[in-house]
Structure formats: C-alpha cells, structure tokens
PDB file of N, CA and C in Angstrom:
ATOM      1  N   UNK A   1     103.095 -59.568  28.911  1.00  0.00           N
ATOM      2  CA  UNK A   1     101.823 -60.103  28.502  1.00  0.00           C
ATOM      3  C   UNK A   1     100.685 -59.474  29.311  1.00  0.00           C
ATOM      4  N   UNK A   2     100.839 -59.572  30.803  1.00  0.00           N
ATOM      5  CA  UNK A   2      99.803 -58.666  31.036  1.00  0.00           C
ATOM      6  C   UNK A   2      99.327 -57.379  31.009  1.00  0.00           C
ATOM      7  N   UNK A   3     100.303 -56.699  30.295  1.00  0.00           N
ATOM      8  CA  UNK A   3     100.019 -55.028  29.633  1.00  0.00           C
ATOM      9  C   UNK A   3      99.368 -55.499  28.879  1.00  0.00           C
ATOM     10  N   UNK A   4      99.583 -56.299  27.840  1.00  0.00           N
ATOM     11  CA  UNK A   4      99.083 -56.558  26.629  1.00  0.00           C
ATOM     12  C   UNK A   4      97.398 -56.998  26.891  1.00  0.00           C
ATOM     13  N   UNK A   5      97.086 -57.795  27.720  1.00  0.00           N
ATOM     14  CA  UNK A   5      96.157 -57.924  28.167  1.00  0.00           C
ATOM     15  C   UNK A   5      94.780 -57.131  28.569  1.00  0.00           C
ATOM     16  N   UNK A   6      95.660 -56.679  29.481  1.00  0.00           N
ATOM     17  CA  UNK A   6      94.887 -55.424  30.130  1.00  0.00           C
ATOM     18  C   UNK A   6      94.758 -54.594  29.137  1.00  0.00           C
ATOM     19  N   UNK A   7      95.363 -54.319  28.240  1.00  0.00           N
ATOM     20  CA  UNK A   7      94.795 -53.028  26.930  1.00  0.00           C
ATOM     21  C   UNK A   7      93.522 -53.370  26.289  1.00  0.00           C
ATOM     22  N   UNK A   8      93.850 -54.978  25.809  1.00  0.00           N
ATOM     23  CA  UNK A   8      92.872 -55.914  24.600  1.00  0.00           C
ATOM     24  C   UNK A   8      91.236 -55.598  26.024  1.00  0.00           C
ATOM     25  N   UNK A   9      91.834 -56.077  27.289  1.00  0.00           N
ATOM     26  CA  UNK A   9      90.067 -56.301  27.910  1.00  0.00           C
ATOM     27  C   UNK A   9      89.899 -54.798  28.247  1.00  0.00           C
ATOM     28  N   UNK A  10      90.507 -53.813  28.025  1.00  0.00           N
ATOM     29  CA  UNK A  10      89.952 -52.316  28.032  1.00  0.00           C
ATOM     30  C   UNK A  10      89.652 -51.964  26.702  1.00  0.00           C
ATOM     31  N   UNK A  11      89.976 -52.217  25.535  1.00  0.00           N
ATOM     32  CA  UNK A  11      89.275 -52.182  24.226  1.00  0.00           C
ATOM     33  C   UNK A  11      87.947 -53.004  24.325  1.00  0.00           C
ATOM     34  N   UNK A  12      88.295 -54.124  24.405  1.00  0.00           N
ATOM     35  CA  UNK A  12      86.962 -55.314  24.740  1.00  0.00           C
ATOM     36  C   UNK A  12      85.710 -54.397  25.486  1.00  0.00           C
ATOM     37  N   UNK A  13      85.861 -53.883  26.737  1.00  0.00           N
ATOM     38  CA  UNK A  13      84.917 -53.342  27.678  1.00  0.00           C
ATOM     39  C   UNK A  13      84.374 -52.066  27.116  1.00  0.00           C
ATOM     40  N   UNK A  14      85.035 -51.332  25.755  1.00  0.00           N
ATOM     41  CA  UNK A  14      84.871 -50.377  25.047  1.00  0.00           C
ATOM     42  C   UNK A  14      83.174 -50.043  23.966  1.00  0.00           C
ATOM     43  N   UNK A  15      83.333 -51.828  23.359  1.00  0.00           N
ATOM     44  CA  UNK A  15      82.519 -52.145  22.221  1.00  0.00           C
ATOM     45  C   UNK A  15      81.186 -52.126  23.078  1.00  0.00           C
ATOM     46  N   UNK A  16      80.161 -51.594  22.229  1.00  0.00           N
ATOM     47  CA  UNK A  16      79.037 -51.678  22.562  1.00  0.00           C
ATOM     48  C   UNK A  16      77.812 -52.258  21.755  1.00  0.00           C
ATOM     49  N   UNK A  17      78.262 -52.096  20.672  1.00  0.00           N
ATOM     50  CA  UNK A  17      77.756 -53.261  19.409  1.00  0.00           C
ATOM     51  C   UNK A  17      77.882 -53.719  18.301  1.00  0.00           C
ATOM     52  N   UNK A  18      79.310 -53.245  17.846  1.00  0.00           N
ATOM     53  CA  UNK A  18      79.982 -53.743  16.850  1.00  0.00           C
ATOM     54  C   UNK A  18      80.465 -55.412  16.868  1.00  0.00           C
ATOM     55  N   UNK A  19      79.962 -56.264  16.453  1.00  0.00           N
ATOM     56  CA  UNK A  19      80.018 -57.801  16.489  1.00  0.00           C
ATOM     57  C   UNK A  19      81.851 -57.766  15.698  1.00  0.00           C
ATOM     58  N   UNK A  20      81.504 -56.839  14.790  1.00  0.00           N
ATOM     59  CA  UNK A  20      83.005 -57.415  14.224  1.00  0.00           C
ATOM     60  C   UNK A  20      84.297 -56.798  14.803  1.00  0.00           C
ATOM     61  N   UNK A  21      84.280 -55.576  15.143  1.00  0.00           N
ATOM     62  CA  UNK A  21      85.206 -55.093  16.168  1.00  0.00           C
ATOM     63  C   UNK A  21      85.564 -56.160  17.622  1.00  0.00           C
ATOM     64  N   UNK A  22      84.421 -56.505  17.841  1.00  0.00           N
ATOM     65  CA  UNK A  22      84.177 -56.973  19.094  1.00  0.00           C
ATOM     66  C   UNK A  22      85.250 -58.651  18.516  1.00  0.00           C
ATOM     67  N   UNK A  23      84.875 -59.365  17.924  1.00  0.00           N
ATOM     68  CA  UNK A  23      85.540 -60.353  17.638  1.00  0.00           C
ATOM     69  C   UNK A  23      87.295 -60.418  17.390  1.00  0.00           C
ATOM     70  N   UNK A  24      87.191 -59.159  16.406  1.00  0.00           N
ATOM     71  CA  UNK A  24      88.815 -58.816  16.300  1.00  0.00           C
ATOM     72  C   UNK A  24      89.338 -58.707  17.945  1.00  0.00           C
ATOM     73  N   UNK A  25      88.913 -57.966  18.590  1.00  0.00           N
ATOM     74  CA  UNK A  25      89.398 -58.080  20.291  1.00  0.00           C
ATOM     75  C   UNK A  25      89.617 -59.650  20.604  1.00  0.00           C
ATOM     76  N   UNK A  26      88.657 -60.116  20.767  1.00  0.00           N
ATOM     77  CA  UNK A  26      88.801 -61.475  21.061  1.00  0.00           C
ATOM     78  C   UNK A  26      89.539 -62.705  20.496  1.00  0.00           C
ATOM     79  N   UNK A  27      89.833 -62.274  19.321  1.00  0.00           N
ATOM     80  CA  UNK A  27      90.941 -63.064  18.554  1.00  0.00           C
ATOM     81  C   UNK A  27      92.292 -62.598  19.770  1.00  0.00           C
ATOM     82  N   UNK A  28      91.942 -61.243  19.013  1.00  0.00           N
ATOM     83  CA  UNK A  28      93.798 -60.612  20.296  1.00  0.00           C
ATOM     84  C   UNK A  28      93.699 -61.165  21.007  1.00  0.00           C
ATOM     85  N   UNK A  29      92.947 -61.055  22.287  1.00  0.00           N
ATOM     86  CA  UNK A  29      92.984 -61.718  23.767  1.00  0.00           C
ATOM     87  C   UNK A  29      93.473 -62.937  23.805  1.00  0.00           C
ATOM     88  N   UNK A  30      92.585 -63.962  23.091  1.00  0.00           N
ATOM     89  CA  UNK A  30      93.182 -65.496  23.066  1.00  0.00           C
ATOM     90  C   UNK A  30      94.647 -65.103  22.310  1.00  0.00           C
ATOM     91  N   UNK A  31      94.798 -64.738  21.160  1.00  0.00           N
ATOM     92  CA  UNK A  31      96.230 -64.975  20.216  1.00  0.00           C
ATOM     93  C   UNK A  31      97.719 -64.460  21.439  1.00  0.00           C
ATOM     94  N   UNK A  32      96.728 -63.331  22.508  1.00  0.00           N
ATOM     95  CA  UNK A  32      98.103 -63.144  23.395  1.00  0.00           C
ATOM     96  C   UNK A  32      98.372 -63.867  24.785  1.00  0.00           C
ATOM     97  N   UNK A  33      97.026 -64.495  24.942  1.00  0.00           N
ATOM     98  CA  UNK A  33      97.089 -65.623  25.723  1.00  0.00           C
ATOM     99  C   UNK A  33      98.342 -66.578  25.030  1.00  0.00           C
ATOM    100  N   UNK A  34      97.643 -67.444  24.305  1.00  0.00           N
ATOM    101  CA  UNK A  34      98.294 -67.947  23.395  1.00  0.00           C
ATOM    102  C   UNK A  34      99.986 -67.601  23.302  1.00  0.00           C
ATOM    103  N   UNK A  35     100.364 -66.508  22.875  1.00  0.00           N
ATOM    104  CA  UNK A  35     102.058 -65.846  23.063  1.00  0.00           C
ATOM    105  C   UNK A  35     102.863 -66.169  24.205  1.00  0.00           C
ATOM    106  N   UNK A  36     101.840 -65.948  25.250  1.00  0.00           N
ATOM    107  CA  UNK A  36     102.499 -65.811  26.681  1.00  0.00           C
ATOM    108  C   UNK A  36     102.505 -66.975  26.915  1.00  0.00           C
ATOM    109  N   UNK A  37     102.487 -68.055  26.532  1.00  0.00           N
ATOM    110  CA  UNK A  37     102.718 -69.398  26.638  1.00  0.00           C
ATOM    111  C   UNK A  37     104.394 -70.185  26.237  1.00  0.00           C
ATOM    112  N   UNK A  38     104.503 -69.506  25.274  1.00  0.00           N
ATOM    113  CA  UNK A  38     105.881 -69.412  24.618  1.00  0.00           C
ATOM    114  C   UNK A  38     106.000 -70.874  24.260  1.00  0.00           C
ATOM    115  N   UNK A  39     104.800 -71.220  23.571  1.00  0.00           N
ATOM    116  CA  UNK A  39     104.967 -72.706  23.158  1.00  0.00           C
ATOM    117  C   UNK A  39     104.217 -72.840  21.604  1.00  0.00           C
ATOM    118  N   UNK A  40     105.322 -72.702  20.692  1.00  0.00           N
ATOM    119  CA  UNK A  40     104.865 -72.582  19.283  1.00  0.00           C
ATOM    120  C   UNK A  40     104.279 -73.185  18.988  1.00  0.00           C
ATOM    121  N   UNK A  41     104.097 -74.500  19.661  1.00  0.00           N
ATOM    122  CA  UNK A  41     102.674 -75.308  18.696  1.00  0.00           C
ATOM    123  C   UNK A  41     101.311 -74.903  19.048  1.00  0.00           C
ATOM    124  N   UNK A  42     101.278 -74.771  20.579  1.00  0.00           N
ATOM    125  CA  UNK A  42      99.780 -73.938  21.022  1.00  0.00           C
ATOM    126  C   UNK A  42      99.395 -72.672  20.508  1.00  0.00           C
ATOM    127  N   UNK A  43     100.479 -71.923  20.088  1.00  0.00           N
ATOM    128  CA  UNK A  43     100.213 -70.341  19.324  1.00  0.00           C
ATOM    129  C   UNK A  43     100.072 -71.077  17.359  1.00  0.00           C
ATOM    130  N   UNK A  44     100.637 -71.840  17.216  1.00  0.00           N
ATOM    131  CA  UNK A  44     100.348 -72.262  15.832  1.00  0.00           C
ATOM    132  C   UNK A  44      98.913 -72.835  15.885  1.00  0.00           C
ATOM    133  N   UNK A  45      98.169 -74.288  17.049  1.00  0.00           N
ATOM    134  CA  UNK A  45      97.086 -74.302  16.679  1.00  0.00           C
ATOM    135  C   UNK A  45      96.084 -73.385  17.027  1.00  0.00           C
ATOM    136  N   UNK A  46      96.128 -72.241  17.743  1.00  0.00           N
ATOM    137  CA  UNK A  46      95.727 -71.366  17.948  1.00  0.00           C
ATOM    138  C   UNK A  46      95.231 -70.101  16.885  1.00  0.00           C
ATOM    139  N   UNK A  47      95.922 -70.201  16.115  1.00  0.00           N
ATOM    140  CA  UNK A  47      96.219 -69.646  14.752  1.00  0.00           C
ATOM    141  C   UNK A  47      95.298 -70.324  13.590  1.00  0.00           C
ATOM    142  N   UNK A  48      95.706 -71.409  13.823  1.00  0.00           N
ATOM    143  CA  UNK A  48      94.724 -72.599  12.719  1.00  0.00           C
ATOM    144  C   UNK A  48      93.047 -72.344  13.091  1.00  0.00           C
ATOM    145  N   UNK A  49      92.772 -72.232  14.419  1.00  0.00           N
ATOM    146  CA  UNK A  49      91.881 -72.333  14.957  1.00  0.00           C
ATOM    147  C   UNK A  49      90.882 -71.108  14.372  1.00  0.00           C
ATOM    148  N   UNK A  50      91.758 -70.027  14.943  1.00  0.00           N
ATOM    149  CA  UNK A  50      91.057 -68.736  14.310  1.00  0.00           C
ATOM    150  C   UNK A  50      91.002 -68.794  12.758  1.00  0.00           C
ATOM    151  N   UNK A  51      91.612 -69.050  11.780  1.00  0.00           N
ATOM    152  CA  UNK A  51      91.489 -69.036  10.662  1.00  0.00           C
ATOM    153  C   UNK A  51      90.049 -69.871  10.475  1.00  0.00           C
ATOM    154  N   UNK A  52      90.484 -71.084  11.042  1.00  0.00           N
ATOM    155  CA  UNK A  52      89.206 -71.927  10.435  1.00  0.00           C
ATOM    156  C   UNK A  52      87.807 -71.150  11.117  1.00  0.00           C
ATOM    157  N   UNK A  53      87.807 -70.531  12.001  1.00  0.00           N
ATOM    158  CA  UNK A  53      86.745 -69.624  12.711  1.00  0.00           C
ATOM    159  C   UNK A  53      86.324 -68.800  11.801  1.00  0.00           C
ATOM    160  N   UNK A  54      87.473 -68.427  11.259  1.00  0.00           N
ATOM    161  CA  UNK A  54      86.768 -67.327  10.229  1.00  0.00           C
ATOM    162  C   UNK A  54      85.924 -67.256   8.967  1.00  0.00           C
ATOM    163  N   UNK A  55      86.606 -68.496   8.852  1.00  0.00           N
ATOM    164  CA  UNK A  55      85.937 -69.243   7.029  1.00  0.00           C
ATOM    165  C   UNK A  55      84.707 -70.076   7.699  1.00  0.00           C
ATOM    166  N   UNK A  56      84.548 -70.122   8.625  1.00  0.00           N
ATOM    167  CA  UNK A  56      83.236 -71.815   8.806  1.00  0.00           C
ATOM    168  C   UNK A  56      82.074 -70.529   9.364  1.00  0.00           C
ATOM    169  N   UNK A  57      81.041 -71.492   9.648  1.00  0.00           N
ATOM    170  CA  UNK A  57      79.740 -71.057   9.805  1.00  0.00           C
ATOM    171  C   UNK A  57      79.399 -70.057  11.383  1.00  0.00           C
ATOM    172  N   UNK A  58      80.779 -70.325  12.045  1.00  0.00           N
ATOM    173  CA  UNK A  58      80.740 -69.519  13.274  1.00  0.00           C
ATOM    174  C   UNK A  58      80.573 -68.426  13.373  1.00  0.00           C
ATOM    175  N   UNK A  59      81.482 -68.316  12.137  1.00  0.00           N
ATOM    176  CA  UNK A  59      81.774 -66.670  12.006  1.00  0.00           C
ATOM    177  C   UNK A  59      80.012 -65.644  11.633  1.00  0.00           C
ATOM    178  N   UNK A  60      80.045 -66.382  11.227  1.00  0.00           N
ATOM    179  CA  UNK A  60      78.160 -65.757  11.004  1.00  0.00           C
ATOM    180  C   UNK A  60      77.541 -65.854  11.994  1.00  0.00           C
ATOM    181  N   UNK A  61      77.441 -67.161  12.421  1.00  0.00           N
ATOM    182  CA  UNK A  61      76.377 -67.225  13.364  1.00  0.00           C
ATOM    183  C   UNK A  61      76.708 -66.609  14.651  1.00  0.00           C
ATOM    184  N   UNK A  62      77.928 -66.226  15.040  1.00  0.00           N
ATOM    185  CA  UNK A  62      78.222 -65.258  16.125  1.00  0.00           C
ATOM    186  C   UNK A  62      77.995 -63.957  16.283  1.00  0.00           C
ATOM    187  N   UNK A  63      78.328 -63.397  14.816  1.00  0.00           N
ATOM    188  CA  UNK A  63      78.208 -61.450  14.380  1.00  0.00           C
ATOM    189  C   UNK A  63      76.813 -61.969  14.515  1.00  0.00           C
ATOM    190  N   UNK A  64      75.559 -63.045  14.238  1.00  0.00           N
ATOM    191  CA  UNK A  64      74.683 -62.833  14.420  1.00  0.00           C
ATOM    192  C   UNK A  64      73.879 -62.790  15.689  1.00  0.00           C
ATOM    193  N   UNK A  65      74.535 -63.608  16.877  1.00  0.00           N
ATOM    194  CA  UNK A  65      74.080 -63.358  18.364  1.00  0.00           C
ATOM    195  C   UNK A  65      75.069 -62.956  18.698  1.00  0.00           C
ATOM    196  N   UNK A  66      76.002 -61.451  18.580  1.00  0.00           N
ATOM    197  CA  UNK A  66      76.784 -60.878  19.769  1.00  0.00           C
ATOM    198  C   UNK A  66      75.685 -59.561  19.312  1.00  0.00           C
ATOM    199  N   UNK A  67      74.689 -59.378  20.081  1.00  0.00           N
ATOM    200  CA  UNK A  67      73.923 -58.394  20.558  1.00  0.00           C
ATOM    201  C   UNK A  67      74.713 -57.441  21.785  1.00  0.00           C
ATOM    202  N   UNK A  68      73.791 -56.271  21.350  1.00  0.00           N
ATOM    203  CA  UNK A  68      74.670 -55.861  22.759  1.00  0.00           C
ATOM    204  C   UNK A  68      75.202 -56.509  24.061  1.00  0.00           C
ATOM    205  N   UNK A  69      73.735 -57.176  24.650  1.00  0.00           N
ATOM    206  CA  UNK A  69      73.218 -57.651  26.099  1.00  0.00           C
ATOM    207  C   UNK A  69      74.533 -58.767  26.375  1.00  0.00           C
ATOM    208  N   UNK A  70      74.496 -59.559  25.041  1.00  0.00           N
ATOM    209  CA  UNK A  70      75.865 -60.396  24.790  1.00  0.00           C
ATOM    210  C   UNK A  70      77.072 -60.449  24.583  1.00  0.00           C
ATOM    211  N   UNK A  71      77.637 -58.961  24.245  1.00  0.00           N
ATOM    212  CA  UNK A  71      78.810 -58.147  24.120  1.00  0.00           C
ATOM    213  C   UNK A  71      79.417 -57.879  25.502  1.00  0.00           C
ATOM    214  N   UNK A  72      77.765 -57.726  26.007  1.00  0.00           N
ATOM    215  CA  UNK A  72      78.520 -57.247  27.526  1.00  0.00           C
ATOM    216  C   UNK A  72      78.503 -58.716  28.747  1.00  0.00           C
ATOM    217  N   UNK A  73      77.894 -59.333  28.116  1.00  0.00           N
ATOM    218  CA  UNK A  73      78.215 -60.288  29.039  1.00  0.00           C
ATOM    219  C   UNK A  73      79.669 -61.190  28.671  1.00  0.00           C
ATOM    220  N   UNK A  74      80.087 -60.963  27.204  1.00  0.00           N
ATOM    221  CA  UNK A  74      81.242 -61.838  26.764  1.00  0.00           C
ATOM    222  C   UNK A  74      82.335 -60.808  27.773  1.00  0.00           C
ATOM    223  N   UNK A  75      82.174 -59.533  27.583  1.00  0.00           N
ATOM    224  CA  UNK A  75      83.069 -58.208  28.255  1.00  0.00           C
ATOM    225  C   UNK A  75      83.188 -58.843  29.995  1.00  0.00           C
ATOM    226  N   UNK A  76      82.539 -59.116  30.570  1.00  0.00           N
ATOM    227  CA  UNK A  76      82.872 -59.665  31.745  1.00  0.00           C
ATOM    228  C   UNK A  76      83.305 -61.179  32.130  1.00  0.00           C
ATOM    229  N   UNK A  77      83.273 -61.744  31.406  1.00  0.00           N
ATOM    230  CA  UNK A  77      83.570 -63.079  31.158  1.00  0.00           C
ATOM    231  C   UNK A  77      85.607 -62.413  30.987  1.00  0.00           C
ATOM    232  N   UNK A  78      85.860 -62.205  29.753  1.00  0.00           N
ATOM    233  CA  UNK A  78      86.946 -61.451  29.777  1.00  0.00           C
ATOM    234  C   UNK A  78      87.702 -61.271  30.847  1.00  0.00           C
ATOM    235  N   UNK A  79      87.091 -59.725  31.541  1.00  0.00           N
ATOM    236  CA  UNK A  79      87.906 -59.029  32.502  1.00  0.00           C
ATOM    237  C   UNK A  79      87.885 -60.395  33.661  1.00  0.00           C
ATOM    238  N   UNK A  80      87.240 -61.088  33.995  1.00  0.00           N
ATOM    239  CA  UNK A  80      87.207 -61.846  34.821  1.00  0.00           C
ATOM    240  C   UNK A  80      88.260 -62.908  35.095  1.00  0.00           C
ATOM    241  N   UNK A  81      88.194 -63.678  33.989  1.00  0.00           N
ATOM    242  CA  UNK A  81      89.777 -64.264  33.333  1.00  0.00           C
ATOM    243  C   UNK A  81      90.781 -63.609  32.994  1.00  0.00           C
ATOM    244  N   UNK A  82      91.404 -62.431  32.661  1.00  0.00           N
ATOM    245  CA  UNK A  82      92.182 -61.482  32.717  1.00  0.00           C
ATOM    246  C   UNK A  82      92.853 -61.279  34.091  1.00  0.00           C
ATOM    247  N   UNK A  83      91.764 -61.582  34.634  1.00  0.00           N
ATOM    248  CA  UNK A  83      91.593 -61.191  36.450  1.00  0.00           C
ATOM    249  C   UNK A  83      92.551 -62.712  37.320  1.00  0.00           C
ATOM    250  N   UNK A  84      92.136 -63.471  36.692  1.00  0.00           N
ATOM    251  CA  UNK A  84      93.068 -64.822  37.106  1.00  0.00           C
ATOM    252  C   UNK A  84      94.212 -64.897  36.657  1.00  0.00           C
ATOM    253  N   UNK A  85      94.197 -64.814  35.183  1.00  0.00           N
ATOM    254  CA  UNK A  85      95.245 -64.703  34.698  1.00  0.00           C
ATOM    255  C   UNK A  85      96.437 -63.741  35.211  1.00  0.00           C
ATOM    256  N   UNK A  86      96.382 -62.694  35.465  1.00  0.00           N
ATOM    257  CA  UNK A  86      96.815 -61.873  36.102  1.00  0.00           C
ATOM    258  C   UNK A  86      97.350 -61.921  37.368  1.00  0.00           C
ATOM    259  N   UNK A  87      96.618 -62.797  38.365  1.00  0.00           N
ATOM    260  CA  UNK A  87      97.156 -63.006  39.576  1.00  0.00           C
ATOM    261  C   UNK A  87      97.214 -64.329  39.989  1.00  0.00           C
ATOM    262  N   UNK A  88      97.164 -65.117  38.452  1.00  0.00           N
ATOM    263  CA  UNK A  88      98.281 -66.212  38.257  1.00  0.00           C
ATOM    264  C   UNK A  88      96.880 -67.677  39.351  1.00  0.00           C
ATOM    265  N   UNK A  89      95.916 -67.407  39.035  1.00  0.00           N
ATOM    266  CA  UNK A  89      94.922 -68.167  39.468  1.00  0.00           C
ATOM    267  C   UNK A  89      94.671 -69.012  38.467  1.00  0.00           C
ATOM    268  N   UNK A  90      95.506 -70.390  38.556  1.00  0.00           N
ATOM    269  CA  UNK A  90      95.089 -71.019  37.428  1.00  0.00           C
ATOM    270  C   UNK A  90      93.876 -71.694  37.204  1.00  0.00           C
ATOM    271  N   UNK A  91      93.194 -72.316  38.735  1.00  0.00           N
ATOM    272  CA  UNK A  91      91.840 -72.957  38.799  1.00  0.00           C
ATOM    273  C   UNK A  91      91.057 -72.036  38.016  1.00  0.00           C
ATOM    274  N   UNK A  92      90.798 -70.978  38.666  1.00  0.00           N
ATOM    275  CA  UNK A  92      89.749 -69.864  38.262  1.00  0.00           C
ATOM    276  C   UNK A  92      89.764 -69.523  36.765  1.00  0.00           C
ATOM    277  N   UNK A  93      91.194 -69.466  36.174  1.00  0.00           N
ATOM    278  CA  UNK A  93      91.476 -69.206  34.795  1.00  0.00           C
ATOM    279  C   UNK A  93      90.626 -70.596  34.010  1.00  0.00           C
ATOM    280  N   UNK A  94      91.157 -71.303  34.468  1.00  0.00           N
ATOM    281  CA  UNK A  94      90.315 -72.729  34.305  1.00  0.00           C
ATOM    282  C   UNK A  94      89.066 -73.202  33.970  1.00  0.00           C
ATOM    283  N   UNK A  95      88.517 -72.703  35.373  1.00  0.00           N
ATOM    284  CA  UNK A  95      87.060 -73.201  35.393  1.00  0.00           C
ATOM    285  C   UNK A  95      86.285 -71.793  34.299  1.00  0.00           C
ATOM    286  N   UNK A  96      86.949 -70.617  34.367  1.00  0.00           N
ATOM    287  CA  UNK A  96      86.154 -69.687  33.413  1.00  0.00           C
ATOM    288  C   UNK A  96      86.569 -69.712  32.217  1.00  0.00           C
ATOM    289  N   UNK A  97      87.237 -70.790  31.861  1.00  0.00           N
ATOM    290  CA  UNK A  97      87.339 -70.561  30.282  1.00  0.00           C
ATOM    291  C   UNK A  97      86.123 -72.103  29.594  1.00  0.00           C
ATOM    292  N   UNK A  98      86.014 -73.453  30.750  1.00  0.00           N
ATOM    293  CA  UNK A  98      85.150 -74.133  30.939  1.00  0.00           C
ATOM    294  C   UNK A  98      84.243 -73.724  30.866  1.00  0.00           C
ATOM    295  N   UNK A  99      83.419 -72.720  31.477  1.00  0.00           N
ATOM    296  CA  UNK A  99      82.125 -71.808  31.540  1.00  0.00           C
ATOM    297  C   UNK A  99      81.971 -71.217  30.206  1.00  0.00           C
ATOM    298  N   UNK A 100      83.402 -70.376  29.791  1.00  0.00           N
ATOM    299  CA  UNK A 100      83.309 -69.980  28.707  1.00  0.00           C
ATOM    300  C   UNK A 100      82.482 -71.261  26.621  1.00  0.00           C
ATOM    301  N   UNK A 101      83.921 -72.121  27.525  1.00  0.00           N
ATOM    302  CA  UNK A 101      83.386 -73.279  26.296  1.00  0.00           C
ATOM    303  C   UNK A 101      81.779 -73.637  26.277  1.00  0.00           C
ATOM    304  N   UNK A 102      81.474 -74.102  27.111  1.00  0.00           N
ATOM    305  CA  UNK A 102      80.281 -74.412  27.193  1.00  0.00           C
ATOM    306  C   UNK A 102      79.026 -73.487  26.638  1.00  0.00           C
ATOM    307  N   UNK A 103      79.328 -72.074  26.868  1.00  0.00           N
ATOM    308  CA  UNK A 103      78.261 -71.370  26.506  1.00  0.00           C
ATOM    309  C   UNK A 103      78.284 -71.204  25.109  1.00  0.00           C
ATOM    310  N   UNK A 104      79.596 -71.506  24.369  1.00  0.00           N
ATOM    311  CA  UNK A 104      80.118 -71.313  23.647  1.00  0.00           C
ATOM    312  C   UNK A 104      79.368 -72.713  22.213  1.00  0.00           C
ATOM    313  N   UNK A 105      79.485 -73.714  23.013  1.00  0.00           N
ATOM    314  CA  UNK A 105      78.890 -75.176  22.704  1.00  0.00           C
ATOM    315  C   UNK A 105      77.410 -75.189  22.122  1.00  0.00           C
ATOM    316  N   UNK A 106      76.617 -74.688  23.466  1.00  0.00           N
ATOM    317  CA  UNK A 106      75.632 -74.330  23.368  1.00  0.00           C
ATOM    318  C   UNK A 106      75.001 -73.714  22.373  1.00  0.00           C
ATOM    319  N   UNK A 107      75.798 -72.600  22.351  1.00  0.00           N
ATOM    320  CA  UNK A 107      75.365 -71.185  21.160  1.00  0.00           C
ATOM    321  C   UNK A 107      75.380 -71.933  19.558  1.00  0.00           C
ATOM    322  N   UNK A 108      76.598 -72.830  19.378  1.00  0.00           N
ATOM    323  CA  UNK A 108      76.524 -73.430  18.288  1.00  0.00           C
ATOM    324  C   UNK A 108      75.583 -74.650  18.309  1.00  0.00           C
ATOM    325  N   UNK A 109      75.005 -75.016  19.221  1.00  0.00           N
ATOM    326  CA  UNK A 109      73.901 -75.777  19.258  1.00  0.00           C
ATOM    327  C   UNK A 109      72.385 -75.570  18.988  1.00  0.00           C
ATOM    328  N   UNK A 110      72.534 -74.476  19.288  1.00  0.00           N
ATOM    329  CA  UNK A 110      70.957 -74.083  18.728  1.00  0.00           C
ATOM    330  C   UNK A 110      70.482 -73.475  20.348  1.00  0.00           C
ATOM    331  N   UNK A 111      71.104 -73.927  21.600  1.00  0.00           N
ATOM    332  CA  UNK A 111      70.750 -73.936  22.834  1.00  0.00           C
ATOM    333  C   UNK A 111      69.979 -72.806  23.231  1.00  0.00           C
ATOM    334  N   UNK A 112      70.349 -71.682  22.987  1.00  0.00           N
ATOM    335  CA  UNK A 112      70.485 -70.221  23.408  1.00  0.00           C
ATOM    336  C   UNK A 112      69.420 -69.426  23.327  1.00  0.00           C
TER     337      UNK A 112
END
C-alpha cells in the first residue's frame, strides 16, 4: 500500500490545473487508503461515497474551486498525510484528515 501511495501523491503533486485529473487522483488515494484497511465494508462505503460524489452537486462545485492555488494546496495536504500514514502516525493521520474535512465542510458551505 505504501508504493501505491507514494505513486497516487507523486501523480497528485504532478497536476497543475486540471480539476478533473486532479480528482481522479484523489478518488485513488482515498480508494487505496481505503484497500489497505482490508475491511470490506469501509472499502464498500467508500465506494458508495465516491459514486454519490460523482452524481451530486460536489462534483461541480469542486472542478469549480480546484484552481490552481487550490490544487496545490490540496497537493500538500496529501503528501503530508501520506507522510503519517507512512510512518504509521496515526494522531497526525488523524488530525489531517480533520483539517482536511473541515475545509472540505466549509467549501460546501459557501465559507471559502
């Protein structure tokens, strides 16, 4: 899993403003998060999750704010958690996927 990883956040760190490239990465990342869990119901709602991501209003309104400036800040957010994940830091994996939700909350809030 963490080969797998490390490839998806070196593709990820690649994009420079393709919103929809950029998303396909980020599906991977979580879907192999997700794998390396080896727990079929979390990779099944995981699955559900992205689908319904794709059909609902997110999906727009995201290709519509992943700007560059935001590509690259999602790109370090990434390697960062990659970075825990990796050396098995679960707080840190934790609290940055928390950071992650939230901005995430926000954005669908109008916040941003």
């Amino acid at each position: 899993m963490k080969e797998d990883l490390d490839d998806i956040v070196a593709r990820i760190g690649q994009v420079r403003n393709d919103a929809d490239e950029f998303a396909r990465y980020e599906e991977d990342f979580y879907r192999t998060i997700a794998s390396g869990t080896r727990n079929p119901l979390l990779q099944s709602c995981h699955n559900l999750t992205i689908q319904a991501c794709r059909q609902s209003f997110r999906s727009v309104l995201m290709r519509h704010h992943l700007t560059p400036d935001r590509i690259q800040d999602y790109q370090k957010h990434y390697n960062t958690l990659f970075k825990a994940i990796a050396s098995r830091d679960v707080e840190a994996a934790v609290e940055y996927t928390k950071l992650h939700l939230i901005k995430e909350q926000k954005l669908l809030m109008h916040e941003t």
